[in-house]
PDB file of N, CA and C in Angstrom:
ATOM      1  N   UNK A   1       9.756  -3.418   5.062  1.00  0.00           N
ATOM      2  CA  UNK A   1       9.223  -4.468   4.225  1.00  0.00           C
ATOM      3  C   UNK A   1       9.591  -4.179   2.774  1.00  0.00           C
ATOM      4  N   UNK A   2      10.161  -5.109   2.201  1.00  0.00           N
ATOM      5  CA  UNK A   2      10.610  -4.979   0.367  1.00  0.00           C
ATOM      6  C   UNK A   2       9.356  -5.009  -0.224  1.00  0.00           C
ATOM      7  N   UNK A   3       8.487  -5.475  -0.164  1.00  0.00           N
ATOM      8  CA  UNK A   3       7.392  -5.064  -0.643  1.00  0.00           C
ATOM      9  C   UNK A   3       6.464  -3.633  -0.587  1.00  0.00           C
ATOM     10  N   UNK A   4       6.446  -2.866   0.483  1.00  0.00           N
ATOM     11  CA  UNK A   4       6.499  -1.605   0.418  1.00  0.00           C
ATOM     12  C   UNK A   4       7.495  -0.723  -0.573  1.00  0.00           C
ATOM     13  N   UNK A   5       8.358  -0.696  -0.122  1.00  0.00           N
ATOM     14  CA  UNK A   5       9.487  -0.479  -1.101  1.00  0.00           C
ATOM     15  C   UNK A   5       9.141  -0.471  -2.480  1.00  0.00           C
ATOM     16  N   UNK A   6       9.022  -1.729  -2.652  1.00  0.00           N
ATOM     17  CA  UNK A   6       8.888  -1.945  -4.450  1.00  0.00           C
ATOM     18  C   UNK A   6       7.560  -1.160  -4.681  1.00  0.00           C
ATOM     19  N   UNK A   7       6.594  -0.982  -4.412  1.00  0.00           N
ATOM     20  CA  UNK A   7       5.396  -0.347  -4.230  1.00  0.00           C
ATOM     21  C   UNK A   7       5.926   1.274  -4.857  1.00  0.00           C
ATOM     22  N   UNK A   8       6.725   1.743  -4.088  1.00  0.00           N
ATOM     23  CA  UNK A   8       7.020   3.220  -4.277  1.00  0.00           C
ATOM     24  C   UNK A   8       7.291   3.072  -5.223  1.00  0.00           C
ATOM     25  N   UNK A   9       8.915   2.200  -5.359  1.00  0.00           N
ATOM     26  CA  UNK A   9       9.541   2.297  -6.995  1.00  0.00           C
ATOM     27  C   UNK A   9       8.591   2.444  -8.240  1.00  0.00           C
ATOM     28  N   UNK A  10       7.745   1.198  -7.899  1.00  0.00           N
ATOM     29  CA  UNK A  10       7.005   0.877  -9.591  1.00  0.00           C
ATOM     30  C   UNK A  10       5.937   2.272  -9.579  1.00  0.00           C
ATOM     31  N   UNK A  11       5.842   2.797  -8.751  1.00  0.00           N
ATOM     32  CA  UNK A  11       4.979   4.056  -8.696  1.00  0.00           C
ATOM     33  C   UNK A  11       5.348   4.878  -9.314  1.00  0.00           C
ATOM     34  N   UNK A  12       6.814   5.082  -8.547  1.00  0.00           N
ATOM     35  CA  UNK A  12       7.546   6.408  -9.492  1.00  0.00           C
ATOM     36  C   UNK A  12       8.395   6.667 -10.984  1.00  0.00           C
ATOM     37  N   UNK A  13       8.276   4.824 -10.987  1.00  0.00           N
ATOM     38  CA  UNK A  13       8.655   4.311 -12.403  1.00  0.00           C
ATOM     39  C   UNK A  13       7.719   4.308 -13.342  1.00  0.00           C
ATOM     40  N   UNK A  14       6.389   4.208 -12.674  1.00  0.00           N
ATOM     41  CA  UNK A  14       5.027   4.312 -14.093  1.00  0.00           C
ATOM     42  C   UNK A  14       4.541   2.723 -14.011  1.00  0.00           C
ATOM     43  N   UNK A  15       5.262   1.945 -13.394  1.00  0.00           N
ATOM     44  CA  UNK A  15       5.216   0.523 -13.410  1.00  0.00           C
ATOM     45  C   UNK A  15       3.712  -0.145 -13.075  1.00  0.00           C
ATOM     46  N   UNK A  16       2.714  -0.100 -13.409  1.00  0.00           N
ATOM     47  CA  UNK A  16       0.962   0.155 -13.164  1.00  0.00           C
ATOM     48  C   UNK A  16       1.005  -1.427 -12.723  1.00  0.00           C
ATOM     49  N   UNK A  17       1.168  -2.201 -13.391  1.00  0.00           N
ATOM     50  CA  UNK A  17       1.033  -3.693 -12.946  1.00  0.00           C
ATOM     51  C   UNK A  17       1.949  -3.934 -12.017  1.00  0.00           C
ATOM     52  N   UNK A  18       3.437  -3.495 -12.010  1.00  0.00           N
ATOM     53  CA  UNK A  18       4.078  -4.086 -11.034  1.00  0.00           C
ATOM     54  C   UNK A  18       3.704  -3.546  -9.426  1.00  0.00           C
ATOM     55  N   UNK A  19       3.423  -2.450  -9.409  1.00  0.00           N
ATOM     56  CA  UNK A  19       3.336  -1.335  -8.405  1.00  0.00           C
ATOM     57  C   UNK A  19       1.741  -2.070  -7.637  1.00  0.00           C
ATOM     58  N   UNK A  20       0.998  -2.539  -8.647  1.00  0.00           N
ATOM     59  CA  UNK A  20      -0.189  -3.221  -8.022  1.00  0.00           C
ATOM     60  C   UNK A  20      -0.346  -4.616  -7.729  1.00  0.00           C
ATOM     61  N   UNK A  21       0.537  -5.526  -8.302  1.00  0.00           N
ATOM     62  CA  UNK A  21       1.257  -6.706  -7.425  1.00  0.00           C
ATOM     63  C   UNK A  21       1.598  -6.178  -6.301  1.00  0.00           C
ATOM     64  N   UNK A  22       2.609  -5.136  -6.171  1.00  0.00           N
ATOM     65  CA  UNK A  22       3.484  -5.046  -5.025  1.00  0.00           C
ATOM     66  C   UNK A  22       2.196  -4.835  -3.871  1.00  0.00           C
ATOM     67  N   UNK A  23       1.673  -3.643  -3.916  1.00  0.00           N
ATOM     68  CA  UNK A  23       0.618  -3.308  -2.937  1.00  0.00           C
ATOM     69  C   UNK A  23      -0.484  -4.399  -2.577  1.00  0.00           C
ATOM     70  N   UNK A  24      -0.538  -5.126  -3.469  1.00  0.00           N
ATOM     71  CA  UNK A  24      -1.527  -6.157  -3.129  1.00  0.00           C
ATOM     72  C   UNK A  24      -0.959  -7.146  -1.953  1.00  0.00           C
ATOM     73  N   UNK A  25       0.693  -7.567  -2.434  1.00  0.00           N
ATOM     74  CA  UNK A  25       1.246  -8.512  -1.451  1.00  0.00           C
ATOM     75  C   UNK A  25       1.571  -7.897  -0.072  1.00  0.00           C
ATOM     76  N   UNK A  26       1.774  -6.760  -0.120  1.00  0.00           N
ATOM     77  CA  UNK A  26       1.992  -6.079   1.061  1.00  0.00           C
ATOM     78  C   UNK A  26       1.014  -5.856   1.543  1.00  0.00           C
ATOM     79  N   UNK A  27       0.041  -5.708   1.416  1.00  0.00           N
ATOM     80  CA  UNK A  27      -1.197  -5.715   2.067  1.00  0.00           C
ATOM     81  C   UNK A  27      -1.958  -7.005   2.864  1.00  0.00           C
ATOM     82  N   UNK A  28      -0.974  -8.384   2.157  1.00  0.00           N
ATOM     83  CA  UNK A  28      -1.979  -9.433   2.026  1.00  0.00           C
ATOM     84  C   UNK A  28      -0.771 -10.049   3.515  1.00  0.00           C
ATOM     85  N   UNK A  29       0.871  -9.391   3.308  1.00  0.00           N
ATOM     86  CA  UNK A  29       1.790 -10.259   4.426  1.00  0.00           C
ATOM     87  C   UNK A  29       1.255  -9.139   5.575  1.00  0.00           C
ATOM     88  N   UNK A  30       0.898  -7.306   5.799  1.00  0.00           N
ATOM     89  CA  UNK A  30       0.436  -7.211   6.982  1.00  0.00           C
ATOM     90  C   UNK A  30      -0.656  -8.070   7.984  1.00  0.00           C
ATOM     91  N   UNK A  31      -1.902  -8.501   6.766  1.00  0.00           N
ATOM     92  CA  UNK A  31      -2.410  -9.424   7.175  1.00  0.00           C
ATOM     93  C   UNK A  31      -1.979 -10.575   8.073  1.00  0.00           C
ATOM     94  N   UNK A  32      -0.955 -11.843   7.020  1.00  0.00           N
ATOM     95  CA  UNK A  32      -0.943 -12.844   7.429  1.00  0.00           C
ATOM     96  C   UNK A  32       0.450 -12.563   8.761  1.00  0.00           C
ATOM     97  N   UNK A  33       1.100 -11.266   8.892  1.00  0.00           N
ATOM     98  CA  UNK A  33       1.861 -11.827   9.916  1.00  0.00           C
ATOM     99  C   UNK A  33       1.407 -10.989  11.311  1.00  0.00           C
ATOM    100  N   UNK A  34       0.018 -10.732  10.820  1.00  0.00           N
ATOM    101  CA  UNK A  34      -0.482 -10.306  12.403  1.00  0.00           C
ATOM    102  C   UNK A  34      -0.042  -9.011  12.390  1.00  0.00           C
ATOM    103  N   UNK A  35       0.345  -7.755  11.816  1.00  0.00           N
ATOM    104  CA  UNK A  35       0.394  -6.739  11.728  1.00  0.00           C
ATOM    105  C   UNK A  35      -0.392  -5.712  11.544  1.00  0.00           C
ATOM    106  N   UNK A  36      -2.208  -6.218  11.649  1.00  0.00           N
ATOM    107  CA  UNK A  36      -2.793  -5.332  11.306  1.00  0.00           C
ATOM    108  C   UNK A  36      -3.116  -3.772  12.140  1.00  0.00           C
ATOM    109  N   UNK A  37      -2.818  -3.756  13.529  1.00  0.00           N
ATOM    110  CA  UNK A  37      -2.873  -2.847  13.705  1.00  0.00           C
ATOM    111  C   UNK A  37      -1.752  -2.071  14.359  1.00  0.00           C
ATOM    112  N   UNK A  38      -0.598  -2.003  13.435  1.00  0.00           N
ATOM    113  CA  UNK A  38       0.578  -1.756  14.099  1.00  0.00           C
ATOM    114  C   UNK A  38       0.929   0.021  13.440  1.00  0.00           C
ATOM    115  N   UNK A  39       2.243   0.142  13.674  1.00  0.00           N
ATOM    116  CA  UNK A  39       2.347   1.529  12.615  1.00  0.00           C
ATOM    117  C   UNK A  39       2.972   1.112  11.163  1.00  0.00           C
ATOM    118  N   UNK A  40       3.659   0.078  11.227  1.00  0.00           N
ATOM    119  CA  UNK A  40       3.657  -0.676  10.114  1.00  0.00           C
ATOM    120  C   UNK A  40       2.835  -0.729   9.032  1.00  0.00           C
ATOM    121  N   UNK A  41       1.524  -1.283   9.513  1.00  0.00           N
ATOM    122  CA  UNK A  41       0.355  -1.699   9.093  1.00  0.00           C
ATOM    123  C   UNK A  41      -0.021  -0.271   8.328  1.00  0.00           C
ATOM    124  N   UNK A  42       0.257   0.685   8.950  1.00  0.00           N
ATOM    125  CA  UNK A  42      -0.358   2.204   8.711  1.00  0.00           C
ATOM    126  C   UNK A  42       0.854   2.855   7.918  1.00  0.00           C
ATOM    127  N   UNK A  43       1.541   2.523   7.840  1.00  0.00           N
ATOM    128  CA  UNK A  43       2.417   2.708   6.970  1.00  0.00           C
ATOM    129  C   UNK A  43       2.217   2.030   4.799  1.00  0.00           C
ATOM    130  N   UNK A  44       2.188   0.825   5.538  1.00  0.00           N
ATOM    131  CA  UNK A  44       1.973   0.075   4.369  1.00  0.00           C
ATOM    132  C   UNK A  44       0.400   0.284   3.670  1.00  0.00           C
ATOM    133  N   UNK A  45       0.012   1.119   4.515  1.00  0.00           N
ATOM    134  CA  UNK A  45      -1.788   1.785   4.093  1.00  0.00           C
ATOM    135  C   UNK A  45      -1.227   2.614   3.140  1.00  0.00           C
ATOM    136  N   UNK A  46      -0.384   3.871   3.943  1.00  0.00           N
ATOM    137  CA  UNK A  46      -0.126   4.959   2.896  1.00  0.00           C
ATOM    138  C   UNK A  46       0.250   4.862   1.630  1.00  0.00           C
ATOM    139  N   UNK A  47       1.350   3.812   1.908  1.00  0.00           N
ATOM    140  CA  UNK A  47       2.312   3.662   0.665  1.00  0.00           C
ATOM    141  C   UNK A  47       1.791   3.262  -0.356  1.00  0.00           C
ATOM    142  N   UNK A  48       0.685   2.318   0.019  1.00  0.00           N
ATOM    143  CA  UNK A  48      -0.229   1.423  -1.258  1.00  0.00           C
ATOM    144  C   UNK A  48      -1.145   2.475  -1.170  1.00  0.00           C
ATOM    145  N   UNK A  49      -1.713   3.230  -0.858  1.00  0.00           N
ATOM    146  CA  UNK A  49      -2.898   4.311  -1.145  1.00  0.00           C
ATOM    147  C   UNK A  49      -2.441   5.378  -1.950  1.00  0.00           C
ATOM    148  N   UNK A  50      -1.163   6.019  -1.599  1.00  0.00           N
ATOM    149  CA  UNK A  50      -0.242   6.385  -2.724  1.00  0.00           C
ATOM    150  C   UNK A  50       0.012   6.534  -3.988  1.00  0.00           C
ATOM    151  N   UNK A  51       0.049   5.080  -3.800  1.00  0.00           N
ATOM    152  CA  UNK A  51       0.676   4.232  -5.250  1.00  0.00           C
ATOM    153  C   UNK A  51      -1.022   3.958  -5.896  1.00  0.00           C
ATOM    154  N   UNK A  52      -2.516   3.418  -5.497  1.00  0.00           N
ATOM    155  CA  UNK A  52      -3.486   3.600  -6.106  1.00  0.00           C
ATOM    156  C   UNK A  52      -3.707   5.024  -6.458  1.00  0.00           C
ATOM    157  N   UNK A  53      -3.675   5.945  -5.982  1.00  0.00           N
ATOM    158  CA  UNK A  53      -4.191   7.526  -5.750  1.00  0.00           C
ATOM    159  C   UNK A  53      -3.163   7.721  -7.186  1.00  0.00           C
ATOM    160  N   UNK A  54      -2.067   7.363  -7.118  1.00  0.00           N
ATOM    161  CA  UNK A  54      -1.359   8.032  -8.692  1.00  0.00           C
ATOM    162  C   UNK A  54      -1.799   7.200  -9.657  1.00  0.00           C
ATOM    163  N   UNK A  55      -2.392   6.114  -9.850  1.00  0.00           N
ATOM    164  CA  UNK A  55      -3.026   5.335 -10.907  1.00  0.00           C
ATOM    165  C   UNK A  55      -4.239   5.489 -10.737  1.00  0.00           C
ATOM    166  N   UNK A  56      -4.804   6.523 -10.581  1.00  0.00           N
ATOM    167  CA  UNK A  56      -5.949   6.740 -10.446  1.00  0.00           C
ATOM    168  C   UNK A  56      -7.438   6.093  -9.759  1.00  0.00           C
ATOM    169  N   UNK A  57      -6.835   5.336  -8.893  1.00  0.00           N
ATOM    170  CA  UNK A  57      -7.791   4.272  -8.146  1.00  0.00           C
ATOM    171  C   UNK A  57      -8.350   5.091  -6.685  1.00  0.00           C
ATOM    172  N   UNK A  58      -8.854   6.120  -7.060  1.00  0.00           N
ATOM    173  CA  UNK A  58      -8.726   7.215  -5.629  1.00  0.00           C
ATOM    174  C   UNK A  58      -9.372   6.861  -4.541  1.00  0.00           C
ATOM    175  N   UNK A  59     -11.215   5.960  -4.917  1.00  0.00           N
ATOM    176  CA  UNK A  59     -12.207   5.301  -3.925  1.00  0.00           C
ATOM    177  C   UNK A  59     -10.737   3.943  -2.903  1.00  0.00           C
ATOM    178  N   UNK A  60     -10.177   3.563  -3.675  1.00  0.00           N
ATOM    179  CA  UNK A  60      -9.351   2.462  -2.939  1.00  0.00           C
ATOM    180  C   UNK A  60      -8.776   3.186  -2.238  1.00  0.00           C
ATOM    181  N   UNK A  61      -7.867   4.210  -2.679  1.00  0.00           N
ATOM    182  CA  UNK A  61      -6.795   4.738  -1.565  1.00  0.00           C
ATOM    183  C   UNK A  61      -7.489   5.270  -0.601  1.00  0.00           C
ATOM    184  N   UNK A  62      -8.398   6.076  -0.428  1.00  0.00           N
ATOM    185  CA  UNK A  62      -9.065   6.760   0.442  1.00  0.00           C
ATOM    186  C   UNK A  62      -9.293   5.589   1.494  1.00  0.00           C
ATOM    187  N   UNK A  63     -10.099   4.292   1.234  1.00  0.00           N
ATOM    188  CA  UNK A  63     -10.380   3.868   1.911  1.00  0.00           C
ATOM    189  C   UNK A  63      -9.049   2.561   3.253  1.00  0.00           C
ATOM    190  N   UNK A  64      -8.174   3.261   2.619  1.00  0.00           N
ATOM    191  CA  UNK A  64      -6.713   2.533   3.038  1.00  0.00           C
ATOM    192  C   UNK A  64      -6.286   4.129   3.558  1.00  0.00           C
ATOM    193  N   UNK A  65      -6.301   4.613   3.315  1.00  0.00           N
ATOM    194  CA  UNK A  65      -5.941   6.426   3.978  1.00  0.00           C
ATOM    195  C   UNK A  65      -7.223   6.170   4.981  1.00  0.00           C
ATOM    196  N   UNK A  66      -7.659   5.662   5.179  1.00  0.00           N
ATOM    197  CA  UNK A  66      -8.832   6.065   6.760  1.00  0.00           C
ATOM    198  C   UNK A  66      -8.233   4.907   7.453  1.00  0.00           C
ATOM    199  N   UNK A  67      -8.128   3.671   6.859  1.00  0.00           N
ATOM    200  CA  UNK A  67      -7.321   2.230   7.629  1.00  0.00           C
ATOM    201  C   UNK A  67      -6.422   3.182   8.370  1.00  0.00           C
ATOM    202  N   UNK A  68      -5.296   3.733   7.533  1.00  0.00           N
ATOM    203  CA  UNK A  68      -3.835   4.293   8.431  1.00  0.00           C
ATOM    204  C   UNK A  68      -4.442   5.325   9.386  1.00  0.00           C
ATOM    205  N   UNK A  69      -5.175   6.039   9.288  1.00  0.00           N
ATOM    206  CA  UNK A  69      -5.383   7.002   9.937  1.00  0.00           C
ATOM    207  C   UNK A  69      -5.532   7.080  11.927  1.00  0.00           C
ATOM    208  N   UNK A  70      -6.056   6.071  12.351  1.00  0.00           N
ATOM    209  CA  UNK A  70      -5.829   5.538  13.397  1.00  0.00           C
ATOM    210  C   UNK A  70      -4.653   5.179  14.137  1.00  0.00           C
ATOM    211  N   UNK A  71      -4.057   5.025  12.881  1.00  0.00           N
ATOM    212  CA  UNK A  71      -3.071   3.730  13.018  1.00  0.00           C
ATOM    213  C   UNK A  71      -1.787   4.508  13.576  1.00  0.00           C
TER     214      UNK A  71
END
């Protein structure tokens, strides 16, 4: 998914707004294309938990790090 993707980039770029667009939409197409409980799905947990956890949003990631964890 390019939206995962971009997620990392703006992460490792410093990119705070773009990196949290990205994770938001990727979060919002596992949703709408029926992916929620795939490895995908648990994938796109990490990556956006990641990307909150380095902007300091740690209560969010954690709770997207227990989503994947199953997964």
């Amino acid at each position: 998914m390019l939206r995962n993707e971009l997620v990392g980039h703006y992460r490792k770029t410093g990119e705070r707004d773009k990196a949290m667009a990205s994770g938001e939409a990727a979060l919002a197409l596992v949703e709408k294309l029926g992916f929620g409980e795939t490895i995908s799905a648990g994938t796109t947990c990490v990556n956006v938990g990641t990307m909150l956890s380095a902007f300091g949003e740690n209560e969010r990631a954690l709770s997207l790090f227990e989503r994947a964890r199953p997964l």
